[in-house]
PDB file of N, CA and C in Angstrom:
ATOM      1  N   UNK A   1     102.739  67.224  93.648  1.00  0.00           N
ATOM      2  CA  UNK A   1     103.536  67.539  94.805  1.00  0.00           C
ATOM      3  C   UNK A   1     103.320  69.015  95.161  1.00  0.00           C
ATOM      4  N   UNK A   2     102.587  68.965  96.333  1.00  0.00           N
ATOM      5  CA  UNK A   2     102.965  70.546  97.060  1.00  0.00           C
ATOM      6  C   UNK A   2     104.288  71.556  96.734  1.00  0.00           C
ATOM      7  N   UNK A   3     104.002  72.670  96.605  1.00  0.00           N
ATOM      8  CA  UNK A   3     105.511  73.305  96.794  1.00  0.00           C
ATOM      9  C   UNK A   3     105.589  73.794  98.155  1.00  0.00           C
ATOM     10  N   UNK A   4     106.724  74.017  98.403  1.00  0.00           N
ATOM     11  CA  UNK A   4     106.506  74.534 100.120  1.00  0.00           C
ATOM     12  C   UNK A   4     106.956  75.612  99.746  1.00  0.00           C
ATOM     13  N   UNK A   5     106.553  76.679 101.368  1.00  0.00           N
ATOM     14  CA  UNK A   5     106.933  78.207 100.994  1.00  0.00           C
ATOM     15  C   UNK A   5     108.097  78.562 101.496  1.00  0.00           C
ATOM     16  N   UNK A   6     108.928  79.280 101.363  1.00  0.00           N
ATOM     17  CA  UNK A   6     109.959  79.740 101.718  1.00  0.00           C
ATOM     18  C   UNK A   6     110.318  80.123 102.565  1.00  0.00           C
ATOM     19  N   UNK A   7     111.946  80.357 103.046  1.00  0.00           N
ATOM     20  CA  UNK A   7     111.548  80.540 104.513  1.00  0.00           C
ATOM     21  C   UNK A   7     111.695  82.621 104.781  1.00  0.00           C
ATOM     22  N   UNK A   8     111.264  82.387 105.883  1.00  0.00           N
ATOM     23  CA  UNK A   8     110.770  84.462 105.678  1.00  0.00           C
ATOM     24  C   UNK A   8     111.604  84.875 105.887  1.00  0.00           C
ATOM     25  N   UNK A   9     113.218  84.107 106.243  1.00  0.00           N
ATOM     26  CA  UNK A   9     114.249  85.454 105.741  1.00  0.00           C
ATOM     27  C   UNK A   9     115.245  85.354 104.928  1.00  0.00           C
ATOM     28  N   UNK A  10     114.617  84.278 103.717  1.00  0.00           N
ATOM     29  CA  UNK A  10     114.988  84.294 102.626  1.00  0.00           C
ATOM     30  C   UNK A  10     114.256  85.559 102.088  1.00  0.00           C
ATOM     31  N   UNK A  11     112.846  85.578 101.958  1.00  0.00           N
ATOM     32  CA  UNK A  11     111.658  86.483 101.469  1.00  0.00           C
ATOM     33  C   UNK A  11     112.024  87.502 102.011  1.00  0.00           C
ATOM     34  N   UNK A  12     112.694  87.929 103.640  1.00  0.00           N
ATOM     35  CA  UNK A  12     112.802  89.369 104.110  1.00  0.00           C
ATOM     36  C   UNK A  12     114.092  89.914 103.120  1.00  0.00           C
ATOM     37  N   UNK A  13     115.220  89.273 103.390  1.00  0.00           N
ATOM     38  CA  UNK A  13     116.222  89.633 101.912  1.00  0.00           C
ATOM     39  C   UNK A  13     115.927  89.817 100.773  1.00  0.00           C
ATOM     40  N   UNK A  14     115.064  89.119 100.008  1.00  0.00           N
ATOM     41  CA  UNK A  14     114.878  89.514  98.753  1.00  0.00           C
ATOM     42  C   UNK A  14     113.623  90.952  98.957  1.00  0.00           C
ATOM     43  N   UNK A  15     112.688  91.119  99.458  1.00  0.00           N
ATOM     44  CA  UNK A  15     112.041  92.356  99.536  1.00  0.00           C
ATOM     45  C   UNK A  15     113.022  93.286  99.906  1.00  0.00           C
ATOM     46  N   UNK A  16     114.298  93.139 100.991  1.00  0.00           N
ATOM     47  CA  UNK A  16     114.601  94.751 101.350  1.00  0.00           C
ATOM     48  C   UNK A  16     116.027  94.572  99.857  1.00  0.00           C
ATOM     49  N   UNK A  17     115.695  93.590  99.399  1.00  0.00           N
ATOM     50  CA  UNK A  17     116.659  93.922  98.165  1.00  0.00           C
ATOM     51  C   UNK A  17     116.136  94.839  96.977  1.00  0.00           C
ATOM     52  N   UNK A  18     115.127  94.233  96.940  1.00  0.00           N
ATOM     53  CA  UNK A  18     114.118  94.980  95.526  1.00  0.00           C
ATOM     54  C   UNK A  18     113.944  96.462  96.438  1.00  0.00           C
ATOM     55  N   UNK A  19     113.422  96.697  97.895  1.00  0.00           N
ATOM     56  CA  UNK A  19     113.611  98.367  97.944  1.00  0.00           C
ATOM     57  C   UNK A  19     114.719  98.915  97.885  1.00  0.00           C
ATOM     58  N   UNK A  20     115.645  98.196  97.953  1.00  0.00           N
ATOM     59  CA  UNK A  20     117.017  98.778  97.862  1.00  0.00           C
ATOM     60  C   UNK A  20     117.246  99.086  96.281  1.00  0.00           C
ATOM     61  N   UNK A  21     117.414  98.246  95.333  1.00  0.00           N
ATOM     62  CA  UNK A  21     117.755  98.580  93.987  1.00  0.00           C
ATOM     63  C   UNK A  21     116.562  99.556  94.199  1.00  0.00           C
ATOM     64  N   UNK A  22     115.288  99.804  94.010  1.00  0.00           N
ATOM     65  CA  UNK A  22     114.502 100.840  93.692  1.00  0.00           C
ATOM     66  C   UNK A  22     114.472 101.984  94.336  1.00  0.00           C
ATOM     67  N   UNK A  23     115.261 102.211  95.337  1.00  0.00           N
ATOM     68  CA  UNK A  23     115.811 103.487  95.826  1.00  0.00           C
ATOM     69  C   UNK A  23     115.148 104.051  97.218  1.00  0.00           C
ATOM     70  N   UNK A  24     114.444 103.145  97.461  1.00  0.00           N
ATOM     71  CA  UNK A  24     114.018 103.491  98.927  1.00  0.00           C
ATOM     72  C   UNK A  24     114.388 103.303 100.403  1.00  0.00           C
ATOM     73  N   UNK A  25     114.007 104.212 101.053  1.00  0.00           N
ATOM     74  CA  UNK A  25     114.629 104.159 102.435  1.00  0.00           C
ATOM     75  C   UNK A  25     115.074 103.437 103.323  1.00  0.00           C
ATOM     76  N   UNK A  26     115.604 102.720 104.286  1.00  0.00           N
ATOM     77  CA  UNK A  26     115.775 101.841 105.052  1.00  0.00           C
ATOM     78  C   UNK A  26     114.755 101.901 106.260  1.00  0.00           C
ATOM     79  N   UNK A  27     114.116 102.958 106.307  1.00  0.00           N
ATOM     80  CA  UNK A  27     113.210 103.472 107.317  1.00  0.00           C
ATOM     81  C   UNK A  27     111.585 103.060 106.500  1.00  0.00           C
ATOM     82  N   UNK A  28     112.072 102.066 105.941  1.00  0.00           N
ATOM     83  CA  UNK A  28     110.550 101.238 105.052  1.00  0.00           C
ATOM     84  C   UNK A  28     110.229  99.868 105.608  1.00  0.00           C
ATOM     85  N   UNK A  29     111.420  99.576 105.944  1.00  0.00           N
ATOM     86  CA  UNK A  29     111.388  97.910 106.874  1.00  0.00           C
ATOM     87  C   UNK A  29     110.316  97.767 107.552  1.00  0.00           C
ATOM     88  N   UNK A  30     109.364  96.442 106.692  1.00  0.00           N
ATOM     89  CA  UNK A  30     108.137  96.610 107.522  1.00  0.00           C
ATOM     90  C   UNK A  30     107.910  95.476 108.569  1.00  0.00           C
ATOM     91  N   UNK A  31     109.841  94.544 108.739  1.00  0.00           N
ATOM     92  CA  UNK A  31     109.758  93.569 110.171  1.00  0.00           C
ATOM     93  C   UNK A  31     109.832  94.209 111.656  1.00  0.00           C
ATOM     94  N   UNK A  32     109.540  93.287 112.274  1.00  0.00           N
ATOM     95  CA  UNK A  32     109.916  94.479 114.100  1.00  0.00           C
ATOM     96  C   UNK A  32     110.714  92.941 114.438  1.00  0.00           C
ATOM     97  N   UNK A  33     110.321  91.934 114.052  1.00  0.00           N
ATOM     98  CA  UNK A  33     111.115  90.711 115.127  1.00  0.00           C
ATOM     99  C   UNK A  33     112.774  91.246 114.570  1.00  0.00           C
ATOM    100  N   UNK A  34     113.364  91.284 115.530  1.00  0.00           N
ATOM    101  CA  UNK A  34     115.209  91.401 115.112  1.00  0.00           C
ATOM    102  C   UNK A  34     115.862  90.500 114.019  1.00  0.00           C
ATOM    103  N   UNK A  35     115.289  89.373 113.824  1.00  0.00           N
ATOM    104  CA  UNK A  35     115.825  88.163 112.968  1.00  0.00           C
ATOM    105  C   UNK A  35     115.531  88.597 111.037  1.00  0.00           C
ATOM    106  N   UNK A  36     114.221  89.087 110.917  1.00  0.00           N
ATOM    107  CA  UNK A  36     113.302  89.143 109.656  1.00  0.00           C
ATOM    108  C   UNK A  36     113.900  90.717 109.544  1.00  0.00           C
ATOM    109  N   UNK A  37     114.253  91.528 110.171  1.00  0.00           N
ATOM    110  CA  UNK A  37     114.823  92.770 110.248  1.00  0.00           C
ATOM    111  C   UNK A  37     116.385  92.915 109.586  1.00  0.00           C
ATOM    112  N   UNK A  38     116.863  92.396 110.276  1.00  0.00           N
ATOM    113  CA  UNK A  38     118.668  91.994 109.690  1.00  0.00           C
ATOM    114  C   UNK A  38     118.697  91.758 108.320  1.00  0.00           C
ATOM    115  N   UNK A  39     118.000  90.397 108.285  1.00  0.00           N
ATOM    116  CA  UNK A  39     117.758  89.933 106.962  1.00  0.00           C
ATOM    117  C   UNK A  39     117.177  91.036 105.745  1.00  0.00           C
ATOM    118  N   UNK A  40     116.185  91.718 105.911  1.00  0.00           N
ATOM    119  CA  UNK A  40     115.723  93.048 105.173  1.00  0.00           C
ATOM    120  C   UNK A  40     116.500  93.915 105.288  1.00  0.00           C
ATOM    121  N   UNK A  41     117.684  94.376 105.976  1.00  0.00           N
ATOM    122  CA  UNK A  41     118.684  95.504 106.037  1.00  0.00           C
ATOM    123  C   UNK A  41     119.663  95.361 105.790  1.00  0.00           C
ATOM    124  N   UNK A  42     120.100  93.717 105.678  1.00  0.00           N
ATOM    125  CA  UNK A  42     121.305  93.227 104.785  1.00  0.00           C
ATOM    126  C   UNK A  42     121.187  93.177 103.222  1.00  0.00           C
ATOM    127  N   UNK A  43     119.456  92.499 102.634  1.00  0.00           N
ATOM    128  CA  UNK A  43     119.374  92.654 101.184  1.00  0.00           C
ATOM    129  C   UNK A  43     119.039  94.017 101.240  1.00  0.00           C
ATOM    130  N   UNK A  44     118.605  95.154 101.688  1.00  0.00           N
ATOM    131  CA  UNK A  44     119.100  96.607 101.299  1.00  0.00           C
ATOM    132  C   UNK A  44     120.155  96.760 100.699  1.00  0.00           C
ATOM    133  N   UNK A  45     121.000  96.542 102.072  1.00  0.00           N
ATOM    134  CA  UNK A  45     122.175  97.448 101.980  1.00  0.00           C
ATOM    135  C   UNK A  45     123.043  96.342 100.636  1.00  0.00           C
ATOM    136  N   UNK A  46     122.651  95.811  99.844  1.00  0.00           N
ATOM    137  CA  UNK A  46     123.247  95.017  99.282  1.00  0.00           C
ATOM    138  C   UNK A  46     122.477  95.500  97.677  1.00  0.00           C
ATOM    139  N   UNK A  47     120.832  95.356  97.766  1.00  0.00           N
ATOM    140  CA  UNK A  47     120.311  96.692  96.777  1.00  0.00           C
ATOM    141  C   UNK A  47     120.840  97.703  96.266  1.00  0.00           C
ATOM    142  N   UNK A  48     120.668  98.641  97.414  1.00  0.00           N
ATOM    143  CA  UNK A  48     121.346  99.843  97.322  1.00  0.00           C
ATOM    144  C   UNK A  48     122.888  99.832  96.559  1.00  0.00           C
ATOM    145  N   UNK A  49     123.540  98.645  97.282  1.00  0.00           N
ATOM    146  CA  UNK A  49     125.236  98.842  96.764  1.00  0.00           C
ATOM    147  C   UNK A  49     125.058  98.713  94.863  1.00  0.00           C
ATOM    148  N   UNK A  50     124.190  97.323  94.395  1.00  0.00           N
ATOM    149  CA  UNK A  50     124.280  97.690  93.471  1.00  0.00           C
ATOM    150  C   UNK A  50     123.216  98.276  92.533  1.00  0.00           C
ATOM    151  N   UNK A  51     122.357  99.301  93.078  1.00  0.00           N
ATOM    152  CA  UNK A  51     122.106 100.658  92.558  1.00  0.00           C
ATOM    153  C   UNK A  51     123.113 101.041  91.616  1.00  0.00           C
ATOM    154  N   UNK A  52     123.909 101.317  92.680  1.00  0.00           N
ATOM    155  CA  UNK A  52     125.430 102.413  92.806  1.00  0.00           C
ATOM    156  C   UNK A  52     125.989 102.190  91.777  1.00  0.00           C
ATOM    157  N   UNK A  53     125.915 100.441  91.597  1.00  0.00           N
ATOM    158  CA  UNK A  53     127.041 100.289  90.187  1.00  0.00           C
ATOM    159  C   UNK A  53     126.615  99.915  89.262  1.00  0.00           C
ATOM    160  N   UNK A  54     124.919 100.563  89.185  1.00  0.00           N
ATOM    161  CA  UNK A  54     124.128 100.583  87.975  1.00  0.00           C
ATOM    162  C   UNK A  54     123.297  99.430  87.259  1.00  0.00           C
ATOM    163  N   UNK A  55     123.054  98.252  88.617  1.00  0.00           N
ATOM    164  CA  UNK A  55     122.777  97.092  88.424  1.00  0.00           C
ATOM    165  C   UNK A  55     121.086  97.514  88.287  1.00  0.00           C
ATOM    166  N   UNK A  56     120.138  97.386  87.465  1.00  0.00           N
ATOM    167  CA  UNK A  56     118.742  98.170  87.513  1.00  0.00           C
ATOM    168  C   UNK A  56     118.443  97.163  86.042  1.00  0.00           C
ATOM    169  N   UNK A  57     116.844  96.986  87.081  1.00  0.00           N
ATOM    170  CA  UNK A  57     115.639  96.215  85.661  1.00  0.00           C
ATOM    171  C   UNK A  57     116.383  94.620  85.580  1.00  0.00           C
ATOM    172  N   UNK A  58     116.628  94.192  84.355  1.00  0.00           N
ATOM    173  CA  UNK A  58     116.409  92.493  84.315  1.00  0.00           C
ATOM    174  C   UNK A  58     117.961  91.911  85.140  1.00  0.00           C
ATOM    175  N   UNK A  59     119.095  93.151  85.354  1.00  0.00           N
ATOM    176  CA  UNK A  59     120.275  92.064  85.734  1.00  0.00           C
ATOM    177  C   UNK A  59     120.234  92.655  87.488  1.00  0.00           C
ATOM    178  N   UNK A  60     119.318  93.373  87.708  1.00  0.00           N
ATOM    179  CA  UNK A  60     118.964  93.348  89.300  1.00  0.00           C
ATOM    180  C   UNK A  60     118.108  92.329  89.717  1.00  0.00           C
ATOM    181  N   UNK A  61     116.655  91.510  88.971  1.00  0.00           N
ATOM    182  CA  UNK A  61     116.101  90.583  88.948  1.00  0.00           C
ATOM    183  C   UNK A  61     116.744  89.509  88.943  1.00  0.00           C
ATOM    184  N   UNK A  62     117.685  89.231  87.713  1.00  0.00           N
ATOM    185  CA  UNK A  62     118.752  87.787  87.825  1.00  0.00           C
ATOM    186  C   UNK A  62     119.611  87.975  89.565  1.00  0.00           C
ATOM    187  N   UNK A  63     119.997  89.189  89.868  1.00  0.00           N
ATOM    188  CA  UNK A  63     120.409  89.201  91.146  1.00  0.00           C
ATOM    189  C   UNK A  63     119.773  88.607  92.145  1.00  0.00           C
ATOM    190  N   UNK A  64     118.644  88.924  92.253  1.00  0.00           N
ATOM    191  CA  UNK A  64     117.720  88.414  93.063  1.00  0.00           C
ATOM    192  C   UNK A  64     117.995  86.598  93.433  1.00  0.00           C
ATOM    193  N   UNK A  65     117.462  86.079  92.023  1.00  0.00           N
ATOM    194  CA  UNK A  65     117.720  85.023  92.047  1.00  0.00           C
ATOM    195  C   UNK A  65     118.951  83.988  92.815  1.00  0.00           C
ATOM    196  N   UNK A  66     120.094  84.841  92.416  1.00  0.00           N
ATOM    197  CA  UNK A  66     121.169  83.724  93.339  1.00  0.00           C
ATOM    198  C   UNK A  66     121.637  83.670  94.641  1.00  0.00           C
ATOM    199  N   UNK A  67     120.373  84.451  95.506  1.00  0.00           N
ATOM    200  CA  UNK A  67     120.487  84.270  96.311  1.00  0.00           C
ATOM    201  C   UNK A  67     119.492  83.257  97.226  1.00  0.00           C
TER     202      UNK A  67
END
């Protein structure tokens, strides 16, 4: 059975999540359509938050996951 691929703003959330835990800018977003954009500036700003409360390495990865 094929796997199918995901949809891209599942994938845009989880990338602007991983730049977010790793500490980078929001001015890195590499979507322009408005839809794939949101989605990458919501898993940021959701990164970033838990940066803050020290979420980093394997329990930022399990993060990833439940979403």
């Amino acid at each position: 059975m094929r796997r199918q691929k995901r949809d891209m703003n599942d994938r845009a959330f989880d990338r602007g999540y991983q730049a977010g835990v790793s500490g980078r800018s929001s001015d890195f977003c590499p979507h322009n359509a408005d839809e794939h954009r949101q989605n990458w500036l919501s898993g940021w700003r959701e990164g970033r938050s838990d940066q803050w409360d020290g979420l980093t390495g394997i329990s930022a990865v399990q993060r990833t996951r439940i979403h």
